[in-house]
C-alpha atoms as a PDB file:
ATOM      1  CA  UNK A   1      33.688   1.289  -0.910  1.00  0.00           C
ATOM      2  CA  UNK A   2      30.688   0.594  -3.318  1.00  0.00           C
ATOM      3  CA  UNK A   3      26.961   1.393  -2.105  1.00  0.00           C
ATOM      4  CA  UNK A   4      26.540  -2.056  -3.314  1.00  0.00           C
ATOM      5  CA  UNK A   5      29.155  -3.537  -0.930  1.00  0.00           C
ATOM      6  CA  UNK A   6      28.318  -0.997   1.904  1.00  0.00           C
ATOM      7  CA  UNK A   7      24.406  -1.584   1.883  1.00  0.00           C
ATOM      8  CA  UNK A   8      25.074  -5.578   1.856  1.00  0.00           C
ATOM      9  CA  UNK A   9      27.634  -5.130   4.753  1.00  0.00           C
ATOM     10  CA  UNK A  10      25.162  -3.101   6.794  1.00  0.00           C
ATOM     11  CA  UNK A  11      22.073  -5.654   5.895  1.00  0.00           C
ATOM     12  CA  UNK A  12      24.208  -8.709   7.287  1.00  0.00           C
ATOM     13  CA  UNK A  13      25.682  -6.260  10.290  1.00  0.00           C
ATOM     14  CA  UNK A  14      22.013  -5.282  11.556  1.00  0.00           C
ATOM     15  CA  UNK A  15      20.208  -8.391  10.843  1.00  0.00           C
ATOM     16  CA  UNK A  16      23.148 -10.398  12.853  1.00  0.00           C
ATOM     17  CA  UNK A  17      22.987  -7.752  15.598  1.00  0.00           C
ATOM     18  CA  UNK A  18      19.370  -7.634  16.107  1.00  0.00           C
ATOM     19  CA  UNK A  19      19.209 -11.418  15.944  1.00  0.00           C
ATOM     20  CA  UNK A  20      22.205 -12.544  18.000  1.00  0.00           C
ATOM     21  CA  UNK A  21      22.348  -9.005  20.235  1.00  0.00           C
ATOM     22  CA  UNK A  22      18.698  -6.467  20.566  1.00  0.00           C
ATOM     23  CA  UNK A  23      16.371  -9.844  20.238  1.00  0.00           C
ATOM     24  CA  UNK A  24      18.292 -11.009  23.751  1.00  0.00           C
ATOM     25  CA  UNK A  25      18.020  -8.034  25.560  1.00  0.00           C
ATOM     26  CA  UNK A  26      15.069  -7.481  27.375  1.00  0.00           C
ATOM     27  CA  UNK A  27      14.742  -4.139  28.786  1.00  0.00           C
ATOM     28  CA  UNK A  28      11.079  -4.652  30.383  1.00  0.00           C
ATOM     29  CA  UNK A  29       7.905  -5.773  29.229  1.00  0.00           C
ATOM     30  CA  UNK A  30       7.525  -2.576  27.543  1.00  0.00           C
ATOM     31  CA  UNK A  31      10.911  -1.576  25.475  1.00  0.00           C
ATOM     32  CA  UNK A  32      11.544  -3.806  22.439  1.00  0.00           C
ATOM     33  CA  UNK A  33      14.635  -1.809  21.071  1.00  0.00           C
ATOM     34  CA  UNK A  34      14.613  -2.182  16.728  1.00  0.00           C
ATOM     35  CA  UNK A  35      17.750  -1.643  14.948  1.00  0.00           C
ATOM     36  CA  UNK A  36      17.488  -3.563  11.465  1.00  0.00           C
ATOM     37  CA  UNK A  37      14.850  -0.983  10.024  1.00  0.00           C
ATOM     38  CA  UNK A  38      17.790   1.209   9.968  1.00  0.00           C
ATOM     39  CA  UNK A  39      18.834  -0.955   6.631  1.00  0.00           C
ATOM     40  CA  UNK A  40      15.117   0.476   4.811  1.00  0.00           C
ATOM     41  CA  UNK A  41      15.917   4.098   6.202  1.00  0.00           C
ATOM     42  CA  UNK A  42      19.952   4.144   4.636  1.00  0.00           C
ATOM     43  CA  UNK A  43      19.015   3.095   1.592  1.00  0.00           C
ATOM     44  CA  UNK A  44      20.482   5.720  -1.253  1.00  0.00           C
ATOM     45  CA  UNK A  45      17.902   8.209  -1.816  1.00  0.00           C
ATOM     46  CA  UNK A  46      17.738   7.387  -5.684  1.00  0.00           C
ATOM     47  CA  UNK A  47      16.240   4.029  -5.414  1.00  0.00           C
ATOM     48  CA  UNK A  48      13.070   2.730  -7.407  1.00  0.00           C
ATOM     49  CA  UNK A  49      10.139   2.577  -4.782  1.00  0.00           C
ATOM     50  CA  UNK A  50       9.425  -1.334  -5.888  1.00  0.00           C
ATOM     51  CA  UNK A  51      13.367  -1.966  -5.308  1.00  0.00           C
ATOM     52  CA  UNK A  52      13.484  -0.426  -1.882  1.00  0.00           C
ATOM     53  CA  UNK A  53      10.664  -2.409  -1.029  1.00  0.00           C
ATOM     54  CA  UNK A  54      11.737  -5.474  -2.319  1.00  0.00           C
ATOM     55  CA  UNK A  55      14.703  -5.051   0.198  1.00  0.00           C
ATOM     56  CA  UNK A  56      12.626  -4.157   3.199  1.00  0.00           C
ATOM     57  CA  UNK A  57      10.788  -7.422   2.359  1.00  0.00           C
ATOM     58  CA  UNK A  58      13.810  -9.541   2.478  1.00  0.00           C
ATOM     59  CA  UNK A  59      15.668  -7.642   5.531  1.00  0.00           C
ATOM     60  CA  UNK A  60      11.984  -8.292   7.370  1.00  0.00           C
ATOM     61  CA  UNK A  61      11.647 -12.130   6.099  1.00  0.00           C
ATOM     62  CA  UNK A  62      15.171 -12.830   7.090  1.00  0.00           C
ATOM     63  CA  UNK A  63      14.018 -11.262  10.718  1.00  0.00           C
ATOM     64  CA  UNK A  64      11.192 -13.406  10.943  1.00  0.00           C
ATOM     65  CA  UNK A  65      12.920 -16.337  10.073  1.00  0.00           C
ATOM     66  CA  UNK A  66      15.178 -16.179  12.822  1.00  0.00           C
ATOM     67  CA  UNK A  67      12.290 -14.979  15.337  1.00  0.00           C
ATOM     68  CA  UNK A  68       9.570 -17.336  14.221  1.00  0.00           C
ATOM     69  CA  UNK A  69       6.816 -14.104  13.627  1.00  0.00           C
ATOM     70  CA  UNK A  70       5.559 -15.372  10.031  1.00  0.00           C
ATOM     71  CA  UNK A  71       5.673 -12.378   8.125  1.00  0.00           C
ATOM     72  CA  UNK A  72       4.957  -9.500  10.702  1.00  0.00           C
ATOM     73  CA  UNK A  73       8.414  -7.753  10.394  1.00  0.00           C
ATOM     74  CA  UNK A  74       8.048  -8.494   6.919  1.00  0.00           C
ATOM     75  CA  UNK A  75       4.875  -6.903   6.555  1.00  0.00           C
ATOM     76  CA  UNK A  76       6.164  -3.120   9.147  1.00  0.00           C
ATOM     77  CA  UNK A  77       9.134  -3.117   6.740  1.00  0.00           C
ATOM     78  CA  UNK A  78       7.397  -3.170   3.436  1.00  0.00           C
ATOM     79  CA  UNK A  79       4.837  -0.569   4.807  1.00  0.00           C
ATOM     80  CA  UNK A  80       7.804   1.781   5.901  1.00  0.00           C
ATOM     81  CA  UNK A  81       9.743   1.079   2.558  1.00  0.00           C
ATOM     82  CA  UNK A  82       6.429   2.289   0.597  1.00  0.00           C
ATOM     83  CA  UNK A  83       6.126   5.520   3.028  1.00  0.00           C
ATOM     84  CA  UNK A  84       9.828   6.475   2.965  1.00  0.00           C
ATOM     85  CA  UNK A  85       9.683   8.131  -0.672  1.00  0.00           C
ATOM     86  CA  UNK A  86       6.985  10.626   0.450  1.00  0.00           C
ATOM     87  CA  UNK A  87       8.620  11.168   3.926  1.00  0.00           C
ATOM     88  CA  UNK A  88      11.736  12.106   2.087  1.00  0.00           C
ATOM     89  CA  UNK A  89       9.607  14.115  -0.756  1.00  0.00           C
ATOM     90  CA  UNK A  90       8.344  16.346   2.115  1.00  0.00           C
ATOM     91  CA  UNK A  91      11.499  16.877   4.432  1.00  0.00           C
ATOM     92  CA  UNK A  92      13.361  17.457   1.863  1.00  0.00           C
ATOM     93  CA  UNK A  93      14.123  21.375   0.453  1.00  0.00           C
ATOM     94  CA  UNK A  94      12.841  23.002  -2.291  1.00  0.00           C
ATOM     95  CA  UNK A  95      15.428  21.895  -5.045  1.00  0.00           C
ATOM     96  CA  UNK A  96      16.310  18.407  -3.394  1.00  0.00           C
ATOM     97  CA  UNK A  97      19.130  17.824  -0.930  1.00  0.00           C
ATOM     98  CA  UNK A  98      22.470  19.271  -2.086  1.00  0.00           C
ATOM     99  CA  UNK A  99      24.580  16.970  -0.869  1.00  0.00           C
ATOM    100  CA  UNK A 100      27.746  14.585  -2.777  1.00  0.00           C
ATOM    101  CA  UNK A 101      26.235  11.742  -0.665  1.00  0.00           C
ATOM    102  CA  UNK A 102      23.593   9.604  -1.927  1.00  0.00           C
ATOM    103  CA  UNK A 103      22.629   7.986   1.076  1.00  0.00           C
ATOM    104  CA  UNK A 104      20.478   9.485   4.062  1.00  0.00           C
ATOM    105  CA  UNK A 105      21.886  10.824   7.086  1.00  0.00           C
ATOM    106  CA  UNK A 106      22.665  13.072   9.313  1.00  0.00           C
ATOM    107  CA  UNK A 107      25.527  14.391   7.912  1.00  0.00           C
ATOM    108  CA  UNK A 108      22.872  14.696   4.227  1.00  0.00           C
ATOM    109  CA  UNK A 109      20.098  15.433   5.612  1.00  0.00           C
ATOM    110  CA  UNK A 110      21.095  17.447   8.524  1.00  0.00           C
ATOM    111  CA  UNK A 111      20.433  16.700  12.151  1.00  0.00           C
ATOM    112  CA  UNK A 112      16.775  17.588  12.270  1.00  0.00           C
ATOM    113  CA  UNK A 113      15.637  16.785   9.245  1.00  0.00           C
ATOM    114  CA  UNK A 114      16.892  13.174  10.032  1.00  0.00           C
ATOM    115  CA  UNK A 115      15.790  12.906  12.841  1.00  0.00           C
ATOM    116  CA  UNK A 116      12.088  13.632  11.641  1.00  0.00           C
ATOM    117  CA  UNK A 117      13.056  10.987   9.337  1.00  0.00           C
ATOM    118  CA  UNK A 118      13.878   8.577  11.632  1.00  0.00           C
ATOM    119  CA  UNK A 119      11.029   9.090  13.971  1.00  0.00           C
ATOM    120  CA  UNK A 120       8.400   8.996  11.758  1.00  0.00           C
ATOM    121  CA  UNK A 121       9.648   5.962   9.987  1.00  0.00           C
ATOM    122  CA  UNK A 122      10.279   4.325  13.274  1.00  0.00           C
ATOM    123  CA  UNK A 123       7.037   4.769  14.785  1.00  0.00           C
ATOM    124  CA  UNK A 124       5.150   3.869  11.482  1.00  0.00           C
ATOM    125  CA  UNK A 125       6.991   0.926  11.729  1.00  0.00           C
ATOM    126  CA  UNK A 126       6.684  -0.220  15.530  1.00  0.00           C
ATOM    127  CA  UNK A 127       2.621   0.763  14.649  1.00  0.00           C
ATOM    128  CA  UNK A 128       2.377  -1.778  12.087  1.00  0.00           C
ATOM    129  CA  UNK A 129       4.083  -4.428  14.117  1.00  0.00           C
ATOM    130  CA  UNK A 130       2.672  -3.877  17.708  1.00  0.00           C
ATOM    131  CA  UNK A 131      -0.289  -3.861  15.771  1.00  0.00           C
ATOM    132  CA  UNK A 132       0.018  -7.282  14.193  1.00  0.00           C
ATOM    133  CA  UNK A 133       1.845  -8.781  17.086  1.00  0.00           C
ATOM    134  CA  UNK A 134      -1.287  -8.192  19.880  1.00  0.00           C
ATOM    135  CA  UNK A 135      -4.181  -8.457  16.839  1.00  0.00           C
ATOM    136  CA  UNK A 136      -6.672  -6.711  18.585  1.00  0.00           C
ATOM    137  CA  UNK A 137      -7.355  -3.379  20.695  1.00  0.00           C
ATOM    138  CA  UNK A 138      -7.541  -4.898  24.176  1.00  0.00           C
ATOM    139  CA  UNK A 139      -5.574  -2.807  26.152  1.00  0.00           C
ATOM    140  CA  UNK A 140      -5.021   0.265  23.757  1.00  0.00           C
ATOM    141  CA  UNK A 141      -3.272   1.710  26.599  1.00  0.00           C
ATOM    142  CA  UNK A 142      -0.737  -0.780  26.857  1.00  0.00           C
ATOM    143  CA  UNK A 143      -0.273  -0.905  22.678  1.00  0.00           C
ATOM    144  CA  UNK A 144       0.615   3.091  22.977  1.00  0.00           C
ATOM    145  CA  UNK A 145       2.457   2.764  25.394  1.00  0.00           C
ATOM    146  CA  UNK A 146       5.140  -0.169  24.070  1.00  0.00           C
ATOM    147  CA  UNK A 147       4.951   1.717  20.283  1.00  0.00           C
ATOM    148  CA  UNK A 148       6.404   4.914  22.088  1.00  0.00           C
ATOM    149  CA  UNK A 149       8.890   3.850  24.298  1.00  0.00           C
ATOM    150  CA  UNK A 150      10.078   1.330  21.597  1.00  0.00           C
ATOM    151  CA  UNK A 151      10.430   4.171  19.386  1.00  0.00           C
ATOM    152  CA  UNK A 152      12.776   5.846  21.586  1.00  0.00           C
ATOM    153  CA  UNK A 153      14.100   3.177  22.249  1.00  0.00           C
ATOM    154  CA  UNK A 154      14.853   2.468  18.661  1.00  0.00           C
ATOM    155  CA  UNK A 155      15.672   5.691  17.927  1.00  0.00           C
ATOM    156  CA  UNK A 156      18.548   6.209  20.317  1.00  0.00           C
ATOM    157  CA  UNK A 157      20.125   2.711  18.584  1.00  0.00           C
ATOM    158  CA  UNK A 158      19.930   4.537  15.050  1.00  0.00           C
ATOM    159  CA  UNK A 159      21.516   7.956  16.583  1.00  0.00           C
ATOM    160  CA  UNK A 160      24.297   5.766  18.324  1.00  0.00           C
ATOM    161  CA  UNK A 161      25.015   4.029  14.944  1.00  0.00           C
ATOM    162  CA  UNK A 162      24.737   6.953  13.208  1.00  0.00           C
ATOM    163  CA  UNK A 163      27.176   8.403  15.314  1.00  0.00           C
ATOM    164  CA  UNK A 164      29.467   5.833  15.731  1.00  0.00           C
ATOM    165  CA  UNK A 165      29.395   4.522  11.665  1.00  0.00           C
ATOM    166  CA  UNK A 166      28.702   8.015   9.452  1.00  0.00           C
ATOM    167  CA  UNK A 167      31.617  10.715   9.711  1.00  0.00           C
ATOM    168  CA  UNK A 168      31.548  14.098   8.019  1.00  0.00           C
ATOM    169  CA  UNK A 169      33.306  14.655   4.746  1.00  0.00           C
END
């Protein structure tokens, strides 16, 4: 299959499963679990930074459209898509990652180094939006708190579909 066809499959898969599935789900007051930032953090590792940020835009647009958040998912995914060039510059080895895929993963990247990946991406993102969604410091406490255990949250979603979706070659 094209990376084309696969990355518009998986942007209509997580958008219609965070939407229709994660957005329902309501763990506690606490855990809001992410999966559609996963789309920003597949993206093939040769993309123009302007491109992959154009399509973090529209994957977070097309969230807030169907949540009614004017512009705040927008806003965490275009602020991830910008970082996710020098997150990748620094985990990655010496001469690049020697690898036939073009994609990240954890089968590219390696466990760890994906999973550093993936956590700092996630939590970048759930700061931005926790951020924008309270708009203020009042209970700072309470603001940590959610951005953590949404990150783990999240982050056991984008191991799952990694697991489930990615196979070795």
């Amino acid at each position: 299959m094209s990376i084309l066809l696969r990355n518009i499959i998986r942007f209509a898969f997580l958008l219609l499963i965070q939407v229709f599935v994660l957005n329902k789900i309501l763990i506690h007051q606490l855990v809001s679990p992410y999966l559609y930032m996963l789309f920003i953090l597949a993206l093939p590792f040769n993309l123009p930074r302007p491109v992959v940020m154009l399509l973090g835009f529209l994957m977070g647009i097309s969230l807030d459209m169907f949540s009614n958040t004017m512009g705040i998912h927008a806003a965490a995914c275009v602020f991830i898509a910008y970082l996710r060039p020098f997150i990748i510059n620094v985990l990655s080895p010496q001469g690049g990652f020697e690898t036939t895929q073009k994609t990240p993963s954890m089968t590219s990247m390696g466990v760890s180094q994906f999973l550093i990946y993936a956590a700092v991406l996630v939590f970048l993102h759930h700061v931005v939006f926790f951020i924008l969604e309270v708009f203020g410091f009042g209970n700072p406490l309470y603001l940590m708190l959610k951005i953590l255990l949404s990150t783990a949250a999240s982050l056991i979603l984008i191991v799952l579909y990694e697991l489930l979706f990615f196979t070795k070659k």
